[in-house]
PDB file of N, CA and C in Angstrom:
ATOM      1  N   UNK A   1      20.787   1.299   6.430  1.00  0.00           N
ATOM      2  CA  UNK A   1      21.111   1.163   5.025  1.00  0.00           C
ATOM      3  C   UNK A   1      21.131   2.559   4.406  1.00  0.00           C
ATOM      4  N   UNK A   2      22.049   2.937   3.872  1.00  0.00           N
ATOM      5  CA  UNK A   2      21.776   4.295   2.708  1.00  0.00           C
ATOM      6  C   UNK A   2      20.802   4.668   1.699  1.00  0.00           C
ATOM      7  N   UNK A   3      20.823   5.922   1.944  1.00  0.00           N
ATOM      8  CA  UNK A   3      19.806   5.618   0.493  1.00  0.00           C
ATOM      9  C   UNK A   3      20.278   6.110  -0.270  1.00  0.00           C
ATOM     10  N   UNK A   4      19.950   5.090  -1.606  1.00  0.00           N
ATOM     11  CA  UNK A   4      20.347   4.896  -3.069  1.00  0.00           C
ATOM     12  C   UNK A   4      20.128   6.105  -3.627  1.00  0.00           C
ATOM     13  N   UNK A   5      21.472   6.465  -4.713  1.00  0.00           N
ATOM     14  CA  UNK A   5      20.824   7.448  -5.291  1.00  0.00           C
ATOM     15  C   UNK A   5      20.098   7.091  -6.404  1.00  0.00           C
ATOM     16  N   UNK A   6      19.115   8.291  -7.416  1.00  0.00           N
ATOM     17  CA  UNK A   6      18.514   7.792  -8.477  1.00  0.00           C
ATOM     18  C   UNK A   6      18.826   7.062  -9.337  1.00  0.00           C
ATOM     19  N   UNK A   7      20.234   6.735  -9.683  1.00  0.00           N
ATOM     20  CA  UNK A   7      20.556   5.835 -10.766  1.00  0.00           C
ATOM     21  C   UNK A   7      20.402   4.381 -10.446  1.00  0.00           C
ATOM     22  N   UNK A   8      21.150   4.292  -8.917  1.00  0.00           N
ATOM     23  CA  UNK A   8      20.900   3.160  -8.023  1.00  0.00           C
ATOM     24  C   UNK A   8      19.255   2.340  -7.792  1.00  0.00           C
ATOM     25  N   UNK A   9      18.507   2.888  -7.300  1.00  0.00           N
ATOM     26  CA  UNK A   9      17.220   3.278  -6.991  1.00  0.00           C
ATOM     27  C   UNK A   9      16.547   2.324  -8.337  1.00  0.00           C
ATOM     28  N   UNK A  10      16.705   2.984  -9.452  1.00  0.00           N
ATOM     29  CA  UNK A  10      16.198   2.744 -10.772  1.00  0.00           C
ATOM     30  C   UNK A  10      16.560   1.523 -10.830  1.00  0.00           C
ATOM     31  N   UNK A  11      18.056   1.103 -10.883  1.00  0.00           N
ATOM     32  CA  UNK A  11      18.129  -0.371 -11.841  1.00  0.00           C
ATOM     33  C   UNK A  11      18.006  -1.163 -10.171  1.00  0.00           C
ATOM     34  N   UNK A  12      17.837  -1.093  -9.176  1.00  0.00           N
ATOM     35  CA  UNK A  12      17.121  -1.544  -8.320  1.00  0.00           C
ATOM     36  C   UNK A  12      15.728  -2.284  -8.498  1.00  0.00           C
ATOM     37  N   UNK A  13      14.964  -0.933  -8.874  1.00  0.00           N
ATOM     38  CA  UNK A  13      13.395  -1.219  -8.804  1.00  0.00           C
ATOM     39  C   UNK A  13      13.333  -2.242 -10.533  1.00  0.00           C
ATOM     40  N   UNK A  14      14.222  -2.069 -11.696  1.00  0.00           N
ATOM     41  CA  UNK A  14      14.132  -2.843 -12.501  1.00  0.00           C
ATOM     42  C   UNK A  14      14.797  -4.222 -12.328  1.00  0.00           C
ATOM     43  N   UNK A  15      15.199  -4.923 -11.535  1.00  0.00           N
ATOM     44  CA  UNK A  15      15.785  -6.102 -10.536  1.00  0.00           C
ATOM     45  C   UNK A  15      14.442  -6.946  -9.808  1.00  0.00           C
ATOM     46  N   UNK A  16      14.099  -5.971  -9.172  1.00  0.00           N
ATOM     47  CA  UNK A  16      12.434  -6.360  -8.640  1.00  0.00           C
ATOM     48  C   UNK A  16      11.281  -6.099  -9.251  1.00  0.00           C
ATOM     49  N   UNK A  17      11.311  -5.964 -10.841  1.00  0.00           N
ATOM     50  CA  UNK A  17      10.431  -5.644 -11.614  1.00  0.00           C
ATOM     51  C   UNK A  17       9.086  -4.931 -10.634  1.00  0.00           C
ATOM     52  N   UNK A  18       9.549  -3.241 -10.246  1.00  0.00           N
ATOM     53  CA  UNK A  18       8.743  -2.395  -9.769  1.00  0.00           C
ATOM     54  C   UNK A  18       9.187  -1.280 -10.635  1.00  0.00           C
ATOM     55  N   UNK A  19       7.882  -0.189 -10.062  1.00  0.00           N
ATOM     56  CA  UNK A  19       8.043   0.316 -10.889  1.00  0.00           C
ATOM     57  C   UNK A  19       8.627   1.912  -9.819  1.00  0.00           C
ATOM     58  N   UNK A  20       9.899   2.326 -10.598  1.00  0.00           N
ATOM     59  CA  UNK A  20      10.130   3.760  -9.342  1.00  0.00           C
ATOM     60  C   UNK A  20       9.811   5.117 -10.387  1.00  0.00           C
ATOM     61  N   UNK A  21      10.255   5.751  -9.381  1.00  0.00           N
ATOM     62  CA  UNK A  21       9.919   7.380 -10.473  1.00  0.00           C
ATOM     63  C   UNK A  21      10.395   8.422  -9.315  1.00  0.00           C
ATOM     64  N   UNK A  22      10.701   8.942 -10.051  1.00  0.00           N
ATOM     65  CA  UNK A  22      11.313  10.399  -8.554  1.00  0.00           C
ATOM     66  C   UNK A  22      10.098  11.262  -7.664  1.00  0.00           C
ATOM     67  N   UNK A  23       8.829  11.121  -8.351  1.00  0.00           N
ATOM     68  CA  UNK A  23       7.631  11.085  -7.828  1.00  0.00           C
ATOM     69  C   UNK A  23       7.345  10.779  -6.343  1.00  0.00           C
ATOM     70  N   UNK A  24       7.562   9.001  -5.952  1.00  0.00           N
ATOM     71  CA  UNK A  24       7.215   8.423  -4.460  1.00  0.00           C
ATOM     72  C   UNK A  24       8.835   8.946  -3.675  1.00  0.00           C
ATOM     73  N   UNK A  25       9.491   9.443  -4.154  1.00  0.00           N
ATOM     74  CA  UNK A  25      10.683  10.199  -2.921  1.00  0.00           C
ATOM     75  C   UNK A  25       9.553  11.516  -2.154  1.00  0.00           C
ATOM     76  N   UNK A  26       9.207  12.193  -3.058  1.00  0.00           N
ATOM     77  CA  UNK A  26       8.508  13.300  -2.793  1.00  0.00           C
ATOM     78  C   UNK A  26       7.091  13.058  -2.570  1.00  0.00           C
ATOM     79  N   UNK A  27       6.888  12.189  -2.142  1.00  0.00           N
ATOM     80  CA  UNK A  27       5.040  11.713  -1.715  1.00  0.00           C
ATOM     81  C   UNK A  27       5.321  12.040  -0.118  1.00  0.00           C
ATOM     82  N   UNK A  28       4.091  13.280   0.645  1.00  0.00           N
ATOM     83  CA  UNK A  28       4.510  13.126   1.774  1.00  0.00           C
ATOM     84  C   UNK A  28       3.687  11.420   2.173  1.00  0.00           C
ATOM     85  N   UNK A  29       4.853  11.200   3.661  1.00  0.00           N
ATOM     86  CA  UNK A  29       4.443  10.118   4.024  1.00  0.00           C
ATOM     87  C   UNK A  29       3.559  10.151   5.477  1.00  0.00           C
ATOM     88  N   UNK A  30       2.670   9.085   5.247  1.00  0.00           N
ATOM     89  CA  UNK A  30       1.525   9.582   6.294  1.00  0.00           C
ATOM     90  C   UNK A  30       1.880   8.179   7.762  1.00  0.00           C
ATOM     91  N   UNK A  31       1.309   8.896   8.787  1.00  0.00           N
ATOM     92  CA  UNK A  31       1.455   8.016   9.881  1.00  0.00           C
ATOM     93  C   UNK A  31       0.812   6.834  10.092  1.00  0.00           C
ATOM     94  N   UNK A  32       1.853   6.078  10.695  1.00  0.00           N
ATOM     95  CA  UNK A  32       0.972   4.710  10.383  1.00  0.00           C
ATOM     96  C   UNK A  32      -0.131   4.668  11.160  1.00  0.00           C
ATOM     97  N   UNK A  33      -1.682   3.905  11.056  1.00  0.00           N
ATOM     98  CA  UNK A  33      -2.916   3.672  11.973  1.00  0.00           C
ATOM     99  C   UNK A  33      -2.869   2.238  11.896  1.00  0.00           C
ATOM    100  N   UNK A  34      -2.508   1.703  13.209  1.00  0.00           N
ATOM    101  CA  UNK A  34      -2.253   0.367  13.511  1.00  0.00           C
ATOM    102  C   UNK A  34      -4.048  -0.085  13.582  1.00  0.00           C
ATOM    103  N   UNK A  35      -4.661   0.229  14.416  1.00  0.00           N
ATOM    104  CA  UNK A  35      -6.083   0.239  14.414  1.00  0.00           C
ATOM    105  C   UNK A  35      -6.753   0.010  12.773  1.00  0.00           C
ATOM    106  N   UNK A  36      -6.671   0.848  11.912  1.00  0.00           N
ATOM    107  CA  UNK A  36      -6.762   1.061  10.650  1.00  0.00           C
ATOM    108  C   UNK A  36      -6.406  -0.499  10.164  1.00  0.00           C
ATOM    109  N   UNK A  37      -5.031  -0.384  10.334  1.00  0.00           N
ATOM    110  CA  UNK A  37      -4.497  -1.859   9.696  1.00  0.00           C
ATOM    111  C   UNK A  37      -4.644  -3.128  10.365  1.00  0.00           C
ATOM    112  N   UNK A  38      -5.090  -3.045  11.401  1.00  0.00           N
ATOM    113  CA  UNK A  38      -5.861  -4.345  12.097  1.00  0.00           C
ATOM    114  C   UNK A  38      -6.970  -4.382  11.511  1.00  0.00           C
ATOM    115  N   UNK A  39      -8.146  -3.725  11.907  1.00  0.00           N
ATOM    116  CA  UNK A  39      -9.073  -3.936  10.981  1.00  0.00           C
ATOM    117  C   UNK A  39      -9.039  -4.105   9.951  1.00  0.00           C
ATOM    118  N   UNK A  40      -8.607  -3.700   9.124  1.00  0.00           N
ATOM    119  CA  UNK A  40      -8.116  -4.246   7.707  1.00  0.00           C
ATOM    120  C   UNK A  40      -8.220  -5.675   7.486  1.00  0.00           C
ATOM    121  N   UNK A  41      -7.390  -6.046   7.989  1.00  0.00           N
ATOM    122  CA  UNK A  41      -6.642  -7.608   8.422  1.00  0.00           C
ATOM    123  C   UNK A  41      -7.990  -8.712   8.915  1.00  0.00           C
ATOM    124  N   UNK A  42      -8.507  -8.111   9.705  1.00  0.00           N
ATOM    125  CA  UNK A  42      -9.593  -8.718  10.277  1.00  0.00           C
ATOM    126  C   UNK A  42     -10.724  -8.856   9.373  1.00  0.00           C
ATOM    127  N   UNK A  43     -11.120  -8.263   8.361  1.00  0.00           N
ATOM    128  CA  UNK A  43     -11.759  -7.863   7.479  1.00  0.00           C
ATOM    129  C   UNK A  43     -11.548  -8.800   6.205  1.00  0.00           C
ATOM    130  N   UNK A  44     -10.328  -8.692   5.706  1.00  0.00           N
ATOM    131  CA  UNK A  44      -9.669  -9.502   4.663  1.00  0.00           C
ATOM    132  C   UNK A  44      -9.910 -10.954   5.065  1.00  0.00           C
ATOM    133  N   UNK A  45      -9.364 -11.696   6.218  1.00  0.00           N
ATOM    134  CA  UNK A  45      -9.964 -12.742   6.961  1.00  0.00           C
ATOM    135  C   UNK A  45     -10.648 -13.417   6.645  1.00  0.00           C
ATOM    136  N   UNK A  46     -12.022 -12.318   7.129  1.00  0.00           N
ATOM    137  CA  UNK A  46     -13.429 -12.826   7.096  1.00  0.00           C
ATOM    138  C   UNK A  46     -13.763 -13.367   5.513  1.00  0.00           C
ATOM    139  N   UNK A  47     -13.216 -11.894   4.887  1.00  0.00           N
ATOM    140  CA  UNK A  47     -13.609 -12.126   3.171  1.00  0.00           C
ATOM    141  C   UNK A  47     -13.037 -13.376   2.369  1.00  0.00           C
ATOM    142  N   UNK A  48     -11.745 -14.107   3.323  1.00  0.00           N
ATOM    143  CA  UNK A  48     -11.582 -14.908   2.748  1.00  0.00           C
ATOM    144  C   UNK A  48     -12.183 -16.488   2.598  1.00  0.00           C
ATOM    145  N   UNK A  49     -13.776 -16.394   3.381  1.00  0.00           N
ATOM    146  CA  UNK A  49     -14.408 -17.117   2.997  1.00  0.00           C
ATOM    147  C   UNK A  49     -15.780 -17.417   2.351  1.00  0.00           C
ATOM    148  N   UNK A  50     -15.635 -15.708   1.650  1.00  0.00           N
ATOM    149  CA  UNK A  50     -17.313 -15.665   1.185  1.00  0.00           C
ATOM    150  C   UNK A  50     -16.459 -15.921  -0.466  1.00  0.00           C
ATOM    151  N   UNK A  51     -17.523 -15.544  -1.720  1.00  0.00           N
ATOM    152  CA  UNK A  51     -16.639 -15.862  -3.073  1.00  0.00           C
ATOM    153  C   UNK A  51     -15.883 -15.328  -3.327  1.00  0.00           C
ATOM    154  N   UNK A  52     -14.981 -15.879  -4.676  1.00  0.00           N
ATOM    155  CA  UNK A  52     -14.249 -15.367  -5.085  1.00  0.00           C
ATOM    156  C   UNK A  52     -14.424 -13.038  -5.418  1.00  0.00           C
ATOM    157  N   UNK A  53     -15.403 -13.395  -5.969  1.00  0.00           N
ATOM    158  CA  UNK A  53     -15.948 -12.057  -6.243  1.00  0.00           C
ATOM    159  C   UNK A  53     -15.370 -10.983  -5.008  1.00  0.00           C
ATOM    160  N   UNK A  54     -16.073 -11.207  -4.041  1.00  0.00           N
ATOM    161  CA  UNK A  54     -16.693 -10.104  -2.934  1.00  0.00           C
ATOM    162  C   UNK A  54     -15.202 -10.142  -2.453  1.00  0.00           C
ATOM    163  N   UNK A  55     -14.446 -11.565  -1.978  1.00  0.00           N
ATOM    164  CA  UNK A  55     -13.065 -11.223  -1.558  1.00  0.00           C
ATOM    165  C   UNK A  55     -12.611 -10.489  -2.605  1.00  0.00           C
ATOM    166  N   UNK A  56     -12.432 -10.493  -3.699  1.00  0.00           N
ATOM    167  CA  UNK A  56     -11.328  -9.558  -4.071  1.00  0.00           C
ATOM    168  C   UNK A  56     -11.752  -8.090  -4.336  1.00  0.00           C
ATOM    169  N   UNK A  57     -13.438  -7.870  -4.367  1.00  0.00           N
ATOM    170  CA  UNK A  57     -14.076  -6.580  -3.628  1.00  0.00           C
ATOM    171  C   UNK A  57     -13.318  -5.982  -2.470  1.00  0.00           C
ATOM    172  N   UNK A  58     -13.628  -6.565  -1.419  1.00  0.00           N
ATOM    173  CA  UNK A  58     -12.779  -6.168  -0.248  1.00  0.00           C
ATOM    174  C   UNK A  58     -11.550  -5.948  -0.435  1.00  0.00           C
ATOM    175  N   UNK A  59     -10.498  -6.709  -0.927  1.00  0.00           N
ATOM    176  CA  UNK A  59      -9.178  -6.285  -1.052  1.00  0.00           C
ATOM    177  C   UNK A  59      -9.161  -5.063  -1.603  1.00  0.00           C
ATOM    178  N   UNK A  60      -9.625  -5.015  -2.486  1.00  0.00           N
ATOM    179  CA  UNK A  60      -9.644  -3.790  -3.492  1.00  0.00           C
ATOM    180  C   UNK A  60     -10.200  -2.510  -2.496  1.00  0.00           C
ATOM    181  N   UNK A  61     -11.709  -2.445  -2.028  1.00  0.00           N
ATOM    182  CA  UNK A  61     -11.579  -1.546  -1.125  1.00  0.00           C
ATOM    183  C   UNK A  61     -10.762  -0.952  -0.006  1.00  0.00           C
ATOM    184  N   UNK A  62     -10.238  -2.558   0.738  1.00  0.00           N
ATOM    185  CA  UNK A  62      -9.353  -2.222   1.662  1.00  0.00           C
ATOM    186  C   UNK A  62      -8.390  -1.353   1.159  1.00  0.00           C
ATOM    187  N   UNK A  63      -7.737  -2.148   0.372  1.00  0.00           N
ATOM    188  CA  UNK A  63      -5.992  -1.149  -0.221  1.00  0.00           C
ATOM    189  C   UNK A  63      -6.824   0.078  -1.181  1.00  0.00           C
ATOM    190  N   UNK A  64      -7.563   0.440  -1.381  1.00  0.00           N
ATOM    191  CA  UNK A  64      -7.995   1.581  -1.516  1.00  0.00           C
ATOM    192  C   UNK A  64      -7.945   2.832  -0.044  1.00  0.00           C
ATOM    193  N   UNK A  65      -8.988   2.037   0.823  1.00  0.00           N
ATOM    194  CA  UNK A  65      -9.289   2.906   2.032  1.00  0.00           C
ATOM    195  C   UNK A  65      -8.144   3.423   2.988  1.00  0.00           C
ATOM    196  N   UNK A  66      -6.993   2.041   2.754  1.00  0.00           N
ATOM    197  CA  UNK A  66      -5.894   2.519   3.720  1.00  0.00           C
ATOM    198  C   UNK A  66      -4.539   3.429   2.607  1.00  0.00           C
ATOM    199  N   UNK A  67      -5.020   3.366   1.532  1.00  0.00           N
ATOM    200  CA  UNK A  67      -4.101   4.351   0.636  1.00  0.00           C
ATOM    201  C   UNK A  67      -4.507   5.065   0.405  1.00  0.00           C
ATOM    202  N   UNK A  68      -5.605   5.782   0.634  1.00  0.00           N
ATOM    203  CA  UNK A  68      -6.331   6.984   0.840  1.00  0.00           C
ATOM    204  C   UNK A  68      -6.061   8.190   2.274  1.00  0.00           C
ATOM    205  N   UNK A  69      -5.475   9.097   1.812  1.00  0.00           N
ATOM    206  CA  UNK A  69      -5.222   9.775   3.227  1.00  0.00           C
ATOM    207  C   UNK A  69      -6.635  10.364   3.907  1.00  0.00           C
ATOM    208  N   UNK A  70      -6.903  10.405   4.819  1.00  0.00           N
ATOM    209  CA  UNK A  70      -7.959  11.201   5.805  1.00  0.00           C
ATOM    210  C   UNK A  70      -8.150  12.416   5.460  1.00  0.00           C
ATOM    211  N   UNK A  71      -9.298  12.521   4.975  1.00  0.00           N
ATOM    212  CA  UNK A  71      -9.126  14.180   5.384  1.00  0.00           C
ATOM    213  C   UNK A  71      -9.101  14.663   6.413  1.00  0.00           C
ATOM    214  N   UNK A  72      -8.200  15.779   6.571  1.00  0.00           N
ATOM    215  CA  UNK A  72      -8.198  16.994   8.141  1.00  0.00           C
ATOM    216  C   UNK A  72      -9.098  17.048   8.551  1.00  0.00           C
ATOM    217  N   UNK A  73      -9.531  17.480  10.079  1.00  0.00           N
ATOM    218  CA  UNK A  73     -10.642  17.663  10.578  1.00  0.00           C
ATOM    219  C   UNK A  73     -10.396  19.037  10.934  1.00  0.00           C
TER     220      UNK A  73
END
């Protein structure tokens, strides 16, 4: 598929009521950690049978932890 230019792009992301900005073109993009995102998954799971509360704790941490880049070692 091509990619859209900015005008495109825009009334795109207003179609799918998201939100774009010329900002996430220029976000570097980081490698995926399949490991990372399994656990994740496995995690979310579990949370989905303790309360309401703590599951959506976890979500929240999760999509925090995996949108968080690593620091370098």
């Amino acid at each position: 598929m091509p990619r859209l230019s900015p005008p495109d792009a825009a009334s795109d992301a207003q179609r799918a009521h998201t939100l774009a900005t010329g900002k996430l073109e220029t976000r570097p993009q980081c490698a995926p950690d399949y490991a990372a995102e399994n656990e994740a998954l496995h995690a979310l799971a579990k949370a989905l049978t303790a309360p309401d509360a703590v599951m959506l704790q976890t979500l929240a941490d999760t999509a925090l932890a995996l949108a968080t880049p690593a620091a370098p070692e």
